[in-house]
PDB file of N, CA and C in Angstrom:
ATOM      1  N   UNK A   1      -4.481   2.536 -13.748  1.00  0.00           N
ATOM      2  CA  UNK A   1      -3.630   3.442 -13.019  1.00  0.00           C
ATOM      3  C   UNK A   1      -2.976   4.455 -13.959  1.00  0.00           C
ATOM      4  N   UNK A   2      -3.254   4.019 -14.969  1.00  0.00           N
ATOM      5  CA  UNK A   2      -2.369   4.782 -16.134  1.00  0.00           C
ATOM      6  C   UNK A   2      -3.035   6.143 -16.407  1.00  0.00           C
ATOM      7  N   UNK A   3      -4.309   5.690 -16.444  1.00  0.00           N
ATOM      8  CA  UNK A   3      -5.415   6.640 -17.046  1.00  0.00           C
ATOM      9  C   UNK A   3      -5.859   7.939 -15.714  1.00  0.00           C
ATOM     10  N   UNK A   4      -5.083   7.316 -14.845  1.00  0.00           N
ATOM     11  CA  UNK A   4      -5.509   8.339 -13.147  1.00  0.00           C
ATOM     12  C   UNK A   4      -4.126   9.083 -12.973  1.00  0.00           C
ATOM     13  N   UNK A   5      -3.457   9.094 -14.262  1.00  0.00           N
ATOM     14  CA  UNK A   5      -2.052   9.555 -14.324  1.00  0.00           C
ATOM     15  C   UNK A   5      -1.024   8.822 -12.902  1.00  0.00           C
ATOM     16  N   UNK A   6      -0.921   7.298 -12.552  1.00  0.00           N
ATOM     17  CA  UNK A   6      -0.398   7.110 -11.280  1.00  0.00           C
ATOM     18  C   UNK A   6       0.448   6.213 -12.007  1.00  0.00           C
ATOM     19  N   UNK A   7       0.545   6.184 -12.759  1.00  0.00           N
ATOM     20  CA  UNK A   7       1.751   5.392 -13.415  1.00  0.00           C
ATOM     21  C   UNK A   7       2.158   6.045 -15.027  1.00  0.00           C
ATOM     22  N   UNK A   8       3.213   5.462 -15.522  1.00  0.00           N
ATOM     23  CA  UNK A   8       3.158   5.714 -17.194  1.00  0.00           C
ATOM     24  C   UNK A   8       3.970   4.546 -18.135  1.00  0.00           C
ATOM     25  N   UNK A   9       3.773   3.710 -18.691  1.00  0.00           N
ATOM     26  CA  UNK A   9       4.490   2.678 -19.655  1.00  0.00           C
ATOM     27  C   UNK A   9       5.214   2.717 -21.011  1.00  0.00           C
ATOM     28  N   UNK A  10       6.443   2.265 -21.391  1.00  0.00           N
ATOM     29  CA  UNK A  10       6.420   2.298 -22.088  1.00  0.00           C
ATOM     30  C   UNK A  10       7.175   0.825 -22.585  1.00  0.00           C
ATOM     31  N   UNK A  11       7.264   0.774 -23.971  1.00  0.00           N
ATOM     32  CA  UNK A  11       7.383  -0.527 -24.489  1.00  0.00           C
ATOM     33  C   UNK A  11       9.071  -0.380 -24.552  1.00  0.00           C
ATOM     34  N   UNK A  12       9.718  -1.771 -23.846  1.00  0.00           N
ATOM     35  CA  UNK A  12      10.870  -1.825 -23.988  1.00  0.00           C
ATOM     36  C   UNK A  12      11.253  -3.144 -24.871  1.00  0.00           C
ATOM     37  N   UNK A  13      11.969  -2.729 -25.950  1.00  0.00           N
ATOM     38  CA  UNK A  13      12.701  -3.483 -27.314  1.00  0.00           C
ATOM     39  C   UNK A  13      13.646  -4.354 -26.644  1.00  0.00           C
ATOM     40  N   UNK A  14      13.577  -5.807 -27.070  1.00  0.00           N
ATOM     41  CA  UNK A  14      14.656  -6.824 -26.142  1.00  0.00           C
ATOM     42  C   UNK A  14      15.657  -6.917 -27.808  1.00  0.00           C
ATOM     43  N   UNK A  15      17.101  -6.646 -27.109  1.00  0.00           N
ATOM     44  CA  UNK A  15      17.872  -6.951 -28.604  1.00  0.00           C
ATOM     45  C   UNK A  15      18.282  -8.367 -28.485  1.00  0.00           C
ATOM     46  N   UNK A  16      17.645  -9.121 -27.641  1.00  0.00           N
ATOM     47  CA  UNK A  16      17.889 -10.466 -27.830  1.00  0.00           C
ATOM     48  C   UNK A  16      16.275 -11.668 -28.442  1.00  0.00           C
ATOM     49  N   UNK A  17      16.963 -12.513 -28.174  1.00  0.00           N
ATOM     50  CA  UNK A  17      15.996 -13.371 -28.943  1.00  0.00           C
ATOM     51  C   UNK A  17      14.550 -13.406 -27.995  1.00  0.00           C
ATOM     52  N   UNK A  18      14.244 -12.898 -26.974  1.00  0.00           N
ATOM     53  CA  UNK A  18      13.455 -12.682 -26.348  1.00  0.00           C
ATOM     54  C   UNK A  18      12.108 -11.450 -26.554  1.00  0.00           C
ATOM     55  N   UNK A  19      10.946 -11.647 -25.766  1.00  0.00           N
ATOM     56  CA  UNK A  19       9.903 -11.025 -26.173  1.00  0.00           C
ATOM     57  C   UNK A  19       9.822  -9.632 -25.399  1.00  0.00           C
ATOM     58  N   UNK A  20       9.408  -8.521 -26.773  1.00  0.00           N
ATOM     59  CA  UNK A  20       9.635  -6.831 -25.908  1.00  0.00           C
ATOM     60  C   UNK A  20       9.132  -6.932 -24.751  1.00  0.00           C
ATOM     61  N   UNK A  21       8.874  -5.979 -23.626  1.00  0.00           N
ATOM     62  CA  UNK A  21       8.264  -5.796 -22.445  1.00  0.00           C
ATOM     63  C   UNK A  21       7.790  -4.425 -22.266  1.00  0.00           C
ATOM     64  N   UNK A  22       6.690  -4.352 -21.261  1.00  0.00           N
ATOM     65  CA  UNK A  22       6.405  -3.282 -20.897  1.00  0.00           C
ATOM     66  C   UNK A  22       6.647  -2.877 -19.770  1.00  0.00           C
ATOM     67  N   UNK A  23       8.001  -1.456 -19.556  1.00  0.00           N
ATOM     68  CA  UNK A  23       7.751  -1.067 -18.445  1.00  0.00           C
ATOM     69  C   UNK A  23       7.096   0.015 -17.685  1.00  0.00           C
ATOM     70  N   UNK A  24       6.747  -0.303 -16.341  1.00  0.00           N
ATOM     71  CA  UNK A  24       5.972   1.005 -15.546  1.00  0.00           C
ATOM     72  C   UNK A  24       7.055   1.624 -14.646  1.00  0.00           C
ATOM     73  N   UNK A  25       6.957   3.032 -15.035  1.00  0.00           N
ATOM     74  CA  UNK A  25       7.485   3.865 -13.995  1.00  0.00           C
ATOM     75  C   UNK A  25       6.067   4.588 -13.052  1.00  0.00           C
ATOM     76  N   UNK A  26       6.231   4.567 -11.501  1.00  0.00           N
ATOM     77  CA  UNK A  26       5.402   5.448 -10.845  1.00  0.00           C
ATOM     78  C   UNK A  26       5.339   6.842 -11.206  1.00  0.00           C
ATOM     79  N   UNK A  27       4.459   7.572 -11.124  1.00  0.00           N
ATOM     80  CA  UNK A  27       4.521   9.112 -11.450  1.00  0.00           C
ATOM     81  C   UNK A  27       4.456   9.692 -10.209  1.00  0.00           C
ATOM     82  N   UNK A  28       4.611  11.326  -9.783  1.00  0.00           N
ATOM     83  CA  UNK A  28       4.808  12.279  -9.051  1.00  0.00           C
ATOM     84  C   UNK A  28       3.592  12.487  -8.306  1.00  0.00           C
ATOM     85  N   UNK A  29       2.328  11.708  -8.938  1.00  0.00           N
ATOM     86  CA  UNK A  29       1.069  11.763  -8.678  1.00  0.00           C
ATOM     87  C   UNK A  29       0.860  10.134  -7.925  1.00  0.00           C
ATOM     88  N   UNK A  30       1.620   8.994  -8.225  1.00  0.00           N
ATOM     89  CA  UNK A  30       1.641   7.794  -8.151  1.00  0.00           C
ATOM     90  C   UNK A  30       2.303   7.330  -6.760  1.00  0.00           C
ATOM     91  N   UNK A  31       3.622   8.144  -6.686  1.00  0.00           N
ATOM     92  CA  UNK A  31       3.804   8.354  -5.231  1.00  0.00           C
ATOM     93  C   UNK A  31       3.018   8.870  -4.172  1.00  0.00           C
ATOM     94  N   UNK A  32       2.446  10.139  -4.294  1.00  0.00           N
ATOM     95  CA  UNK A  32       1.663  10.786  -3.573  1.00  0.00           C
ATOM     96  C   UNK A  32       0.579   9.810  -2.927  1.00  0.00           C
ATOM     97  N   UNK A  33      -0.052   9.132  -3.748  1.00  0.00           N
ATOM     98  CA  UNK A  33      -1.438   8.437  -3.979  1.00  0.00           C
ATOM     99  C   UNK A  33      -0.840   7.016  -2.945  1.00  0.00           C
ATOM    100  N   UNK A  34      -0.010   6.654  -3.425  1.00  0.00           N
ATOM    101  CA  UNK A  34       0.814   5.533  -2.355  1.00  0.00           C
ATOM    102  C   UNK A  34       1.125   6.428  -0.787  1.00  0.00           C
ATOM    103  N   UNK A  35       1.498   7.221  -0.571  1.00  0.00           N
ATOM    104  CA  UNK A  35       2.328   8.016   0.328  1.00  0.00           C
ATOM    105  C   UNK A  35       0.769   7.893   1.545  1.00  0.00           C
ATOM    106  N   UNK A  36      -0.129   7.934   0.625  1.00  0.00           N
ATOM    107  CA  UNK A  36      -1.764   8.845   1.058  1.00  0.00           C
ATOM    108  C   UNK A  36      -1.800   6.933   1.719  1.00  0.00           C
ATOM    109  N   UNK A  37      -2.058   6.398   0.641  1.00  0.00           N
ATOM    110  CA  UNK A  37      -2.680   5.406   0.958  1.00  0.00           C
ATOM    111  C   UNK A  37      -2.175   4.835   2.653  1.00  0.00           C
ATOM    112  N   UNK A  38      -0.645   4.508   2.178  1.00  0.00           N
ATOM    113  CA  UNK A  38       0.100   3.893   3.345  1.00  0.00           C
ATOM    114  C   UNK A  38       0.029   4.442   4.631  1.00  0.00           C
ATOM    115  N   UNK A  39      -0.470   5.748   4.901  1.00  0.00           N
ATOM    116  CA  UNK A  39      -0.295   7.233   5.759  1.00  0.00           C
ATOM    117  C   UNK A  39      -1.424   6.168   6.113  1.00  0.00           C
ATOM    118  N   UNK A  40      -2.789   6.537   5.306  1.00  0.00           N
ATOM    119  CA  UNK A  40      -4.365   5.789   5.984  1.00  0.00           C
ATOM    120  C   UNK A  40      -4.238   4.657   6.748  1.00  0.00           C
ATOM    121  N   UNK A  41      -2.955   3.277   6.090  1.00  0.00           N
ATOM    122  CA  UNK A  41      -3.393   2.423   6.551  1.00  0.00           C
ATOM    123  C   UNK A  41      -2.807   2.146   7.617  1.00  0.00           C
ATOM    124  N   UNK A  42      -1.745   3.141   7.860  1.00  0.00           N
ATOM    125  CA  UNK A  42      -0.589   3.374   8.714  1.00  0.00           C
ATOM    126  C   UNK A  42      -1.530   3.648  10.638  1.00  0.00           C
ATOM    127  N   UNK A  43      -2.363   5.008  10.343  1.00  0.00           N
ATOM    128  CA  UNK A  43      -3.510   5.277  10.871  1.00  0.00           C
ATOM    129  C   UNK A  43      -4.634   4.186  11.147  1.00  0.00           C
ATOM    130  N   UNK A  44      -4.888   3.782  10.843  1.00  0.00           N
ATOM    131  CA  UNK A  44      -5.758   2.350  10.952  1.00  0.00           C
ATOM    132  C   UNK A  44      -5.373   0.968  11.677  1.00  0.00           C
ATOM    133  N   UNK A  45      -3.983   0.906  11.179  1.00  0.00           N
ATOM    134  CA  UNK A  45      -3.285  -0.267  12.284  1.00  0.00           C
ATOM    135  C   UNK A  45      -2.968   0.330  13.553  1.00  0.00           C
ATOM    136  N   UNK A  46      -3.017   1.574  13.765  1.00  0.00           N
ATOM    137  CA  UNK A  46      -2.743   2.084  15.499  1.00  0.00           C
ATOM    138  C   UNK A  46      -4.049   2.399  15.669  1.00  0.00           C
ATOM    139  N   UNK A  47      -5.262   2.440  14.926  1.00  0.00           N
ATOM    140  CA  UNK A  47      -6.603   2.581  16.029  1.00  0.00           C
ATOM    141  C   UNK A  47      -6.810   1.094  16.381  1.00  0.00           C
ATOM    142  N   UNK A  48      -6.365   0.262  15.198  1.00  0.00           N
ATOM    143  CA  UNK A  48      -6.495  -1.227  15.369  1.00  0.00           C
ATOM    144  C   UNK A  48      -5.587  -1.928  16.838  1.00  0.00           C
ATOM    145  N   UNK A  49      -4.679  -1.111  16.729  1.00  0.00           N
ATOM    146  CA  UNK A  49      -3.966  -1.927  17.802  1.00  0.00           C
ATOM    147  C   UNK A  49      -4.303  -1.200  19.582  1.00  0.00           C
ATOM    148  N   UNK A  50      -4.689   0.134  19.398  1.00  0.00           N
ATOM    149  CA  UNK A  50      -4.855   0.770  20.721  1.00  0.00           C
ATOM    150  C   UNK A  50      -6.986  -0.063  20.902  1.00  0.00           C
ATOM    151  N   UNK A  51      -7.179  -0.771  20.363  1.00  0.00           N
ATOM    152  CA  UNK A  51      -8.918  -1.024  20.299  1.00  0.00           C
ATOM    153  C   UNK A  51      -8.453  -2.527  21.076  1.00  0.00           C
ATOM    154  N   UNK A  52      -7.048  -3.077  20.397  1.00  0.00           N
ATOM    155  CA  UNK A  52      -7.021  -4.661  20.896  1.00  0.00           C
ATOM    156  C   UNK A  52      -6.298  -4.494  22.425  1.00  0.00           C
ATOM    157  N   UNK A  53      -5.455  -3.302  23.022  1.00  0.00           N
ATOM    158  CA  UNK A  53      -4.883  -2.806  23.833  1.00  0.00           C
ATOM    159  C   UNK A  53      -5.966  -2.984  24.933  1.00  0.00           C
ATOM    160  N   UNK A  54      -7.319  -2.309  24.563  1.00  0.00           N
ATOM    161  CA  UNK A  54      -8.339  -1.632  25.344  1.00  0.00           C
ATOM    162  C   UNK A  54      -9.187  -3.255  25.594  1.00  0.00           C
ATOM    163  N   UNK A  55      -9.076  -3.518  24.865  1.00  0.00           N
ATOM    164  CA  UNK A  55      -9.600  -5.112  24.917  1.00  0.00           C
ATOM    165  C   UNK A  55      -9.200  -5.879  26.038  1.00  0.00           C
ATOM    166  N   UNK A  56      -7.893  -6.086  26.146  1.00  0.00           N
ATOM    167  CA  UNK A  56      -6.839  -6.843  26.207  1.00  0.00           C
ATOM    168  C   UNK A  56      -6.911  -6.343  27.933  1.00  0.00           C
ATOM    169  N   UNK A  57      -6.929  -4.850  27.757  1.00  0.00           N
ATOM    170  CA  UNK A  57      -7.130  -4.235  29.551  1.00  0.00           C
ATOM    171  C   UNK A  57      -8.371  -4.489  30.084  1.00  0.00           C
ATOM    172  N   UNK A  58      -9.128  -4.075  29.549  1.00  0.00           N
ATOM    173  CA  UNK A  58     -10.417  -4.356  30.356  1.00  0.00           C
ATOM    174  C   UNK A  58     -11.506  -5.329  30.186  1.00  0.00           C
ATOM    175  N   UNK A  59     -11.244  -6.385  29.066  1.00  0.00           N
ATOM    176  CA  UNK A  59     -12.229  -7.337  29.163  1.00  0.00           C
ATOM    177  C   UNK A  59     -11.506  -8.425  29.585  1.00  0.00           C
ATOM    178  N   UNK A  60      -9.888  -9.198  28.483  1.00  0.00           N
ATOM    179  CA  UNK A  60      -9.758 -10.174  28.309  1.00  0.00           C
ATOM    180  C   UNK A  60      -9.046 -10.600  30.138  1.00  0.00           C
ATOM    181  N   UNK A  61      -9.001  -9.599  30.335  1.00  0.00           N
ATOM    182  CA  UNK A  61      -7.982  -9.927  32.073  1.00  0.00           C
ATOM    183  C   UNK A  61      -9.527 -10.201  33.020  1.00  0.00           C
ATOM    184  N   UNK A  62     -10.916  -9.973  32.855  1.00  0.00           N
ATOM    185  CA  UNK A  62     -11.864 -10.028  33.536  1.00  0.00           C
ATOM    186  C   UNK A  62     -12.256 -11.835  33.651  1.00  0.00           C
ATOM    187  N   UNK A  63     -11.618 -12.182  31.987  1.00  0.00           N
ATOM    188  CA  UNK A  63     -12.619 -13.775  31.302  1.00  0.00           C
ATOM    189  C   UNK A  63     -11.281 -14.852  32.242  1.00  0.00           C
ATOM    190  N   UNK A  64     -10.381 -14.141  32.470  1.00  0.00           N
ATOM    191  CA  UNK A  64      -9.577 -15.302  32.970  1.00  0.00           C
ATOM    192  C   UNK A  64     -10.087 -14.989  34.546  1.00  0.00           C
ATOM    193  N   UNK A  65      -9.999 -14.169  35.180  1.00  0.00           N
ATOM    194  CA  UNK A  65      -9.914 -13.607  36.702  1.00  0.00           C
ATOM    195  C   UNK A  65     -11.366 -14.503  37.396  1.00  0.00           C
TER     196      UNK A  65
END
């Protein structure tokens, strides 16, 4: 993610007896790419749910009737 510029790290110094760390900040590009993603999947759970809707109307009310 680093290399697709969607994140950036850097090494953080512990002043205690503990081991450095690395942290990630998201980038301006990293949001976007999330924003995109969530938008798609956002889109996908309402074709998903208007498909189980359509289901639900016209088949599953036929299997009980």
């Amino acid at each position: 993610m680093e290399r697709r510029g969607l994140l950036v790290s850097e090494w953080e110094h512990s002043e205690t007896a503990g081991p450095d760390r690395r942290v990630y900040k998201v980038t301006k590009a990293g949001k976007e790419a999330l924003r995109s993603g969530l938008e798609s999947i956002a889109k996908r759970k309402n074709l998903m749910d208007d498909l189980t809707d359509f289901y639900n109307k016209n088949f599953r009310s036929k299997e009980r009737g």
